[in-house]
C-alpha atoms as a PDB file:
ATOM      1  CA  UNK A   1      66.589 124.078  61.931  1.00  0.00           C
ATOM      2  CA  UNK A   2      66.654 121.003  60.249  1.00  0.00           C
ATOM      3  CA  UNK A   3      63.143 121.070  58.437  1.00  0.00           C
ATOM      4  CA  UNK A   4      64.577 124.659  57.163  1.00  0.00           C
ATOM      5  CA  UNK A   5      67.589 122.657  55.764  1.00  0.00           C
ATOM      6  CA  UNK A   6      65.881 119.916  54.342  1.00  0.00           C
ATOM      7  CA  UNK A   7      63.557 121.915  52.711  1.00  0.00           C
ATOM      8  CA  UNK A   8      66.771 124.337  50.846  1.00  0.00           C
ATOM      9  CA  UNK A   9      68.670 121.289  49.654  1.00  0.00           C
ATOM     10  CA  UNK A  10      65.065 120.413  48.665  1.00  0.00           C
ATOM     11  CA  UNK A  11      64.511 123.208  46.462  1.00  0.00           C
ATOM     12  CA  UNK A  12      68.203 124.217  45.491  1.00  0.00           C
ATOM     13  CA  UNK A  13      69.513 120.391  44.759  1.00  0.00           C
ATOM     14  CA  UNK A  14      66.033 117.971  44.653  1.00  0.00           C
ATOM     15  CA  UNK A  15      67.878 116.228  47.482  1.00  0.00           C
ATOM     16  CA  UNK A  16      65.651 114.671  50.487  1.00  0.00           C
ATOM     17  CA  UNK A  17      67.485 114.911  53.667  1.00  0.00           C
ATOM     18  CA  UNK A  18      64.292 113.760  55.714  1.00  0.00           C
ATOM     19  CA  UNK A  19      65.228 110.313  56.342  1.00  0.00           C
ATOM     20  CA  UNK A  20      68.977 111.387  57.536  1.00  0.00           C
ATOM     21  CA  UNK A  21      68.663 114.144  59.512  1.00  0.00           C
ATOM     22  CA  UNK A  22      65.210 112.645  61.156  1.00  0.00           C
ATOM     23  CA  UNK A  23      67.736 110.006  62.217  1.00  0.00           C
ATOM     24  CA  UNK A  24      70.362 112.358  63.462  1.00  0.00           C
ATOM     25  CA  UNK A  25      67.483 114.206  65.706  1.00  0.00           C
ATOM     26  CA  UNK A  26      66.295 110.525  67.082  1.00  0.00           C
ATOM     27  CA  UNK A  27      69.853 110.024  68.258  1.00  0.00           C
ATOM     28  CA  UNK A  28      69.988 113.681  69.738  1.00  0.00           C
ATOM     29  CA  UNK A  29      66.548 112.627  71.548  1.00  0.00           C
ATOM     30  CA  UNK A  30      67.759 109.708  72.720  1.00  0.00           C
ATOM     31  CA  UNK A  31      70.898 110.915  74.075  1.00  0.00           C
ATOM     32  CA  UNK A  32      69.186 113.594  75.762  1.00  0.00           C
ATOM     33  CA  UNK A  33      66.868 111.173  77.743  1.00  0.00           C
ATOM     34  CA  UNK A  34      69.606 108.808  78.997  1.00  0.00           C
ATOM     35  CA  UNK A  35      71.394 111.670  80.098  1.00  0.00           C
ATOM     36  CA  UNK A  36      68.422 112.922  81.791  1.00  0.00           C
ATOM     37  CA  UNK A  37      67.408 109.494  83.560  1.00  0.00           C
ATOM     38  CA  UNK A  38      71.335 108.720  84.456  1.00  0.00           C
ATOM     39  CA  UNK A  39      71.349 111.578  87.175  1.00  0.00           C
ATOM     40  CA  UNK A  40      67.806 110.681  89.520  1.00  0.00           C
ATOM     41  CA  UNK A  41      68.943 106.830  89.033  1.00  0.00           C
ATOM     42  CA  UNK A  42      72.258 107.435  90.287  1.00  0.00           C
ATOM     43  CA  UNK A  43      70.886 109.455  93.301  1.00  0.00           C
ATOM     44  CA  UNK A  44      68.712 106.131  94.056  1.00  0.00           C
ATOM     45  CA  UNK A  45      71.434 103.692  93.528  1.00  0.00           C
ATOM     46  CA  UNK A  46      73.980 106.015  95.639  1.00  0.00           C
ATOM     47  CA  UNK A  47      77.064 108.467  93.909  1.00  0.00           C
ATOM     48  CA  UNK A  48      80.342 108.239  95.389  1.00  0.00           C
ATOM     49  CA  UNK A  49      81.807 111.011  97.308  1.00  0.00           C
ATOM     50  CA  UNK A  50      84.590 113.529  96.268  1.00  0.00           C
ATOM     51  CA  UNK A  51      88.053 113.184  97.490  1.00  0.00           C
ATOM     52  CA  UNK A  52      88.605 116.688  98.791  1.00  0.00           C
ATOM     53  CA  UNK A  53      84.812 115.864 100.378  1.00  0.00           C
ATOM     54  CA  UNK A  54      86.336 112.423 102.192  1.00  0.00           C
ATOM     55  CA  UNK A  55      89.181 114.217 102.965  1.00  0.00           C
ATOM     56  CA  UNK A  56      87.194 117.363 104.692  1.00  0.00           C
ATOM     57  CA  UNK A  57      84.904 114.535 106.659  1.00  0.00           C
ATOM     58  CA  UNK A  58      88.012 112.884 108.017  1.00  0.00           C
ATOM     59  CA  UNK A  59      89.841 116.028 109.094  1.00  0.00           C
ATOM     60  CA  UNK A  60      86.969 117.170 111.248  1.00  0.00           C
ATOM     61  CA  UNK A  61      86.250 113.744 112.579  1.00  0.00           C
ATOM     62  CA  UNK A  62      90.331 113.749 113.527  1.00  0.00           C
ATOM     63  CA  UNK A  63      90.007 116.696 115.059  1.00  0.00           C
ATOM     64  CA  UNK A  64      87.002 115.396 118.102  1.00  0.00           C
ATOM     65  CA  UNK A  65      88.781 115.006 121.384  1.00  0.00           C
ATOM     66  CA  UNK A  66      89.536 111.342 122.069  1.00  0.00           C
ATOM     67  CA  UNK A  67      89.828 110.740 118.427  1.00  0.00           C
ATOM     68  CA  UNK A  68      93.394 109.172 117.738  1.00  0.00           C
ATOM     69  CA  UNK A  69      92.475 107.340 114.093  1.00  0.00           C
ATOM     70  CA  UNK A  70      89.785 107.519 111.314  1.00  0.00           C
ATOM     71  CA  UNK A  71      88.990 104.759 109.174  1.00  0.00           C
ATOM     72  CA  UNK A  72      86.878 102.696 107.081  1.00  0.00           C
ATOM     73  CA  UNK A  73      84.943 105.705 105.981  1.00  0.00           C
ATOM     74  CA  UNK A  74      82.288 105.020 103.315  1.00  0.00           C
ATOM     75  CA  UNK A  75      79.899 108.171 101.879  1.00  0.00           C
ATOM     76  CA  UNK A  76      76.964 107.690  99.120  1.00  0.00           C
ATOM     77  CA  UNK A  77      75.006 110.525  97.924  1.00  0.00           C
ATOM     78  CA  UNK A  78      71.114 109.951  97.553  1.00  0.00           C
ATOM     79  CA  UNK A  79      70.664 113.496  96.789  1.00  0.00           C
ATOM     80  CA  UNK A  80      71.781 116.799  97.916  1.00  0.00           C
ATOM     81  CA  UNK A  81      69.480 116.471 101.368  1.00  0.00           C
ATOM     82  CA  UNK A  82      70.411 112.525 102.034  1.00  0.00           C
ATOM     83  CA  UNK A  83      73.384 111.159 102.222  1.00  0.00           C
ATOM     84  CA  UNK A  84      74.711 108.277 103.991  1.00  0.00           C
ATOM     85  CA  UNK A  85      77.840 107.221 105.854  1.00  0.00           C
ATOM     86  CA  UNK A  86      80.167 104.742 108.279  1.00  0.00           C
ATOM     87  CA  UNK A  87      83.366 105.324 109.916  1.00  0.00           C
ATOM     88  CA  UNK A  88      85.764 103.612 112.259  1.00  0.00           C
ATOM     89  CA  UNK A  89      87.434 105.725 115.138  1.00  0.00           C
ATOM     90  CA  UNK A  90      90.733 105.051 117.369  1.00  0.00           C
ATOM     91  CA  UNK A  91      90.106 105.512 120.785  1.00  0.00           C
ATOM     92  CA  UNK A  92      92.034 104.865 123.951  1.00  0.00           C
ATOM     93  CA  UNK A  93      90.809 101.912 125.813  1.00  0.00           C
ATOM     94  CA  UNK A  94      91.078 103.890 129.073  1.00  0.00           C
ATOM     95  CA  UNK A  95      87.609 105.442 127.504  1.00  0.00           C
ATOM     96  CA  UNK A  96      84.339 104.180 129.525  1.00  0.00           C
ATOM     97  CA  UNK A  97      81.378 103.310 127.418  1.00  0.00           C
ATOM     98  CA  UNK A  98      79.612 106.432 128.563  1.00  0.00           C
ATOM     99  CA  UNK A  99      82.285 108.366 127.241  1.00  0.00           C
ATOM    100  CA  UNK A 100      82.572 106.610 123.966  1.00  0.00           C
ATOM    101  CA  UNK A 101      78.870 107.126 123.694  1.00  0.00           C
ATOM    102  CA  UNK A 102      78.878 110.375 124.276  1.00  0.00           C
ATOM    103  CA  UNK A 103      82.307 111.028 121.741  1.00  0.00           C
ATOM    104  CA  UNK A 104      80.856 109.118 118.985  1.00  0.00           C
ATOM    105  CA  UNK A 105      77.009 111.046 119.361  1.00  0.00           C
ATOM    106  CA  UNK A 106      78.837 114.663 119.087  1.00  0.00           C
ATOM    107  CA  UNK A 107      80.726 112.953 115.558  1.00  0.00           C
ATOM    108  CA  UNK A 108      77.231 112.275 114.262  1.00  0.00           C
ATOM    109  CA  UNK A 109      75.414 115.313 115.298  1.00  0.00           C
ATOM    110  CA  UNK A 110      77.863 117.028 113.738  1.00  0.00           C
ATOM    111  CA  UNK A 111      77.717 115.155 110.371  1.00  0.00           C
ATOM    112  CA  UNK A 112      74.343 115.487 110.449  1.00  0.00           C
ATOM    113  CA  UNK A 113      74.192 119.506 110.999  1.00  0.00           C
ATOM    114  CA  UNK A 114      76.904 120.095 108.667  1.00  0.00           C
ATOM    115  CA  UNK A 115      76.813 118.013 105.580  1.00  0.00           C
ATOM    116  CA  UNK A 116      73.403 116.173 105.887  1.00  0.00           C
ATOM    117  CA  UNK A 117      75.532 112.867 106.537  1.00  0.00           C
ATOM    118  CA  UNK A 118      73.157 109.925 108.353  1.00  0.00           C
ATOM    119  CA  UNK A 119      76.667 108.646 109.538  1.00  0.00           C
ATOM    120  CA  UNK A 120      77.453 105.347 112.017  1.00  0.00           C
ATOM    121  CA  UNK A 121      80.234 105.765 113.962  1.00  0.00           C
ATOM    122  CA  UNK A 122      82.150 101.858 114.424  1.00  0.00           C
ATOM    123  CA  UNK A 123      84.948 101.858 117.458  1.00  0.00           C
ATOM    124  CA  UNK A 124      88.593 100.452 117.546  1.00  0.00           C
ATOM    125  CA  UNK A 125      89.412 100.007 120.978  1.00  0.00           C
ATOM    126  CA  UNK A 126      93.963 100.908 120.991  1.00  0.00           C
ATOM    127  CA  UNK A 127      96.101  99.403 124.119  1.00  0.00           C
ATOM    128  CA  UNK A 128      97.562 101.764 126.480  1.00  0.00           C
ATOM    129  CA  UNK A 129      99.646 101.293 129.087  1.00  0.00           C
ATOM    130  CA  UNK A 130     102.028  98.299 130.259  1.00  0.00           C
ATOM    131  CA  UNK A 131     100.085  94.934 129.239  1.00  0.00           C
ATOM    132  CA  UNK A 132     100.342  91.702 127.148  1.00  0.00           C
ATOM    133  CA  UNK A 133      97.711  93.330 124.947  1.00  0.00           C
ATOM    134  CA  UNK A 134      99.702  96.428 124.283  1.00  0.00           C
ATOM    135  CA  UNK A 135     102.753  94.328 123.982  1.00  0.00           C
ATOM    136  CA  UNK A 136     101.130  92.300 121.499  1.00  0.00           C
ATOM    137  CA  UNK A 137      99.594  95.168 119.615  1.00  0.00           C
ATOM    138  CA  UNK A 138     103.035  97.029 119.142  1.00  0.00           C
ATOM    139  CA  UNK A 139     104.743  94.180 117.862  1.00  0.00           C
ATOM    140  CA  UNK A 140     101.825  92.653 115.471  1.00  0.00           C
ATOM    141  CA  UNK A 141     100.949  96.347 113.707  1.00  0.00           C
ATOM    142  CA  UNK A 142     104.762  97.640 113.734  1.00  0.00           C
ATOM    143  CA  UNK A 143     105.728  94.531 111.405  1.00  0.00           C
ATOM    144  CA  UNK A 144     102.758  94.636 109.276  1.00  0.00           C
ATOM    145  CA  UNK A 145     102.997  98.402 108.941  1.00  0.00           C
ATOM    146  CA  UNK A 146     106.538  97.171 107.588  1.00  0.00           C
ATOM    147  CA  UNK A 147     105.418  94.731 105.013  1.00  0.00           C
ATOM    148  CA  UNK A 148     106.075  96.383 101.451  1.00  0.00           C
ATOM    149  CA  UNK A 149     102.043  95.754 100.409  1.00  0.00           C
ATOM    150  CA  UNK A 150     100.253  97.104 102.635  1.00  0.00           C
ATOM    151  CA  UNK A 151      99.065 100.568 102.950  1.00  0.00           C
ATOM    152  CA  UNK A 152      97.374 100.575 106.246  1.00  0.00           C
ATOM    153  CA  UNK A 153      97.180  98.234 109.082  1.00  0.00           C
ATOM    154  CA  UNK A 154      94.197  98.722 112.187  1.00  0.00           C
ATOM    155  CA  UNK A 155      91.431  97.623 113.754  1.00  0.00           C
ATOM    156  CA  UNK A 156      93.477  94.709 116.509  1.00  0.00           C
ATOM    157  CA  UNK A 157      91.833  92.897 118.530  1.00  0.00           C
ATOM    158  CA  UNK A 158      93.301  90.623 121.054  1.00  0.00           C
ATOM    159  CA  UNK A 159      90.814  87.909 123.250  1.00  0.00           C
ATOM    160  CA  UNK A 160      92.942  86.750 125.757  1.00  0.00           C
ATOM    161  CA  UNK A 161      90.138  84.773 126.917  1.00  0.00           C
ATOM    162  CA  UNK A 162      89.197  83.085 123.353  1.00  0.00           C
ATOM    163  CA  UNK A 163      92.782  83.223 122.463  1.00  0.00           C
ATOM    164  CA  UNK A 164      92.159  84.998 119.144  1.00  0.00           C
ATOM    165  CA  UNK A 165      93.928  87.873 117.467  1.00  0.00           C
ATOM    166  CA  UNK A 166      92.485  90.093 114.727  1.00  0.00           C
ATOM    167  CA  UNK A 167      93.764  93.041 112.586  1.00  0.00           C
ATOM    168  CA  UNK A 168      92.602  94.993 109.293  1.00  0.00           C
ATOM    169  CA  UNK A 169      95.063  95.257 106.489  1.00  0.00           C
ATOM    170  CA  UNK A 170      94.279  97.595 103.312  1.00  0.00           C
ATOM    171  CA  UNK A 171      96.873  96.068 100.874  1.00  0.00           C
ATOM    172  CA  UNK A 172      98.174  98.269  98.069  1.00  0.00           C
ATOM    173  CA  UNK A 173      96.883  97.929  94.183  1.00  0.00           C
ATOM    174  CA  UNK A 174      99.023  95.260  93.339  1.00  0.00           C
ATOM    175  CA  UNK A 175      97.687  92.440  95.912  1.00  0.00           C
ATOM    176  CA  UNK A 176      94.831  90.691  93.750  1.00  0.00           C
ATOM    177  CA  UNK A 177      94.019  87.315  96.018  1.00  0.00           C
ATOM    178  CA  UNK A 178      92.961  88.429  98.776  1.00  0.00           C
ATOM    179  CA  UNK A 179      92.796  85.188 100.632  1.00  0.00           C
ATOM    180  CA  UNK A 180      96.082  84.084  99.889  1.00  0.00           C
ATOM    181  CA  UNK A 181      97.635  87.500 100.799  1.00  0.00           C
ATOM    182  CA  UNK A 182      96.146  87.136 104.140  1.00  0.00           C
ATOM    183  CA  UNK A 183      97.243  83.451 104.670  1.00  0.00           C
ATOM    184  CA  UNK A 184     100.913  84.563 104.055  1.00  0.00           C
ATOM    185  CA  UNK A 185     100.299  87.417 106.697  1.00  0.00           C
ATOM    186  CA  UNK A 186      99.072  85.075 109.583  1.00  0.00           C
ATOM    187  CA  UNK A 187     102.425  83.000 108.640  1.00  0.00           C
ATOM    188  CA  UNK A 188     104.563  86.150 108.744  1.00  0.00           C
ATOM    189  CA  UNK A 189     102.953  87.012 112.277  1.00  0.00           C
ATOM    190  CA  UNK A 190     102.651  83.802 113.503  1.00  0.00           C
ATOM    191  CA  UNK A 191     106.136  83.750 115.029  1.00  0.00           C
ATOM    192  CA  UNK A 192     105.621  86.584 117.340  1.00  0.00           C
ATOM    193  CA  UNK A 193     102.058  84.822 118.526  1.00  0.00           C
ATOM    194  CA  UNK A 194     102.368  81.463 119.152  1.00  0.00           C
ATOM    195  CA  UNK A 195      99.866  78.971 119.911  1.00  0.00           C
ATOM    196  CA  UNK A 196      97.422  81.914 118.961  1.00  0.00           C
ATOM    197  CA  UNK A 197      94.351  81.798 116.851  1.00  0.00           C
ATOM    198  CA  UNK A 198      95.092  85.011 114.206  1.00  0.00           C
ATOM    199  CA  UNK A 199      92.550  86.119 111.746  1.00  0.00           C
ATOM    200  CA  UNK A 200      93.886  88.672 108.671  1.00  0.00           C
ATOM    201  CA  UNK A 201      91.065  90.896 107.331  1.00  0.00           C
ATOM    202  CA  UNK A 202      91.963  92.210 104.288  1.00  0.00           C
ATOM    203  CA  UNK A 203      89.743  95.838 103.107  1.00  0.00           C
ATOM    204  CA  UNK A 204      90.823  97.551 100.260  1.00  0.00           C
ATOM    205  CA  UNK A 205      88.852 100.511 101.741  1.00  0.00           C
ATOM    206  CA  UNK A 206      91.500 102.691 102.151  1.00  0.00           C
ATOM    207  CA  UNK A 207      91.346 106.074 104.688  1.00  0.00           C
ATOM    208  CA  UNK A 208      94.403 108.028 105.366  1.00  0.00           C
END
């Protein structure tokens, strides 16, 4: 199409429109090929994951027996046969580790036979019944869960042995220093854990 152009302004006007439009089809090529190298190198480096997709992976893992939380959950795409993924799951620590073996092999199975997901499966042990560590639990998440910045609190962990309390926070868009924002968490909490070692993890990857 363009030789057939250049070669009627040729003959109607004595124009040459070689040089232009052979620089017009260069940038056309060129285009073309980064287009066409952009989707194999973003299968190697790993594509994020749809929304709706997350969302769909979430529900089902929610809806597993002995399930009572999903978070953390990362998803790349290598291709459409590979893709990769983690998760965190609630469960009650009533649950035996032959149990929690056996919940957490039925999630990836799953993910495997439905979506082609190579998913790991991490575990959040929550407090039940009448304890210190359920105690402690109730009071540390209800008044972060309170605190205007932060989306989502899980993940607690109490050592009664090493003395140590830990707990995820995913902080909302406008926390920036991540470090600082946790230091004026473990001051918040400190009051309700004395003498306590307390360690603020701060993850802006956010699960609903």
């Amino acid at each position: 199409m363009a030789t057939l152009i250049s070669a009627g302004v040729m003959l109607l006007w004595v124009v040459s429109l070689d040089g232009i439009l052979g620089a017009l089809i260069s940038i056309v090529i060129i285009k073309a090929g980064i287009e066409m190298l952009a989707s194999p190198v973003n299968e190697l480096l790993g594509t994020s994951i749809s929304a709706d997709f997350t969302k769909q992976i979430q529900k089902e893992v929610s809806d597993f027996e002995g399930v009572h939380g999903v978070f953390d959950l990362i998803l790349h795409n290598y291709g459409p046969d590979v893709k990769i993924g983690s998760l965190h799951i609630n469960v009650y620590d009533t649950m035996s580790a032959h149990e929690i073996h056996g919940l957490t092999r039925k999630i990836t199975m799953q993910m495997i036979e439905r979506h082609s997901i190579i998913m790991t499966v991490g575990v959040y042990a929550v407090a039940t019944g009448e304890n210190r560590h359920a105690e402690l639990q109730t009071k540390v998440m209800q008044s972060l869960a309170a605190h205007q910045n932060i989306v989502q609190v899980h993940g607690f962990y109490y050592s009664e042995k090493e003395n140590t309390l830990s707990v995820d926070v995913v902080p909302d868009i406008s926390i920036h220093d991540d470090d600082a924002f946790a230091s004026q968490l473990t001051n918040e909490i400190r009051p309700l854990v004395p003498d306590m070692q307390v360690v603020i993890v701060v993850d802006h990857n956010y699960c609903e």
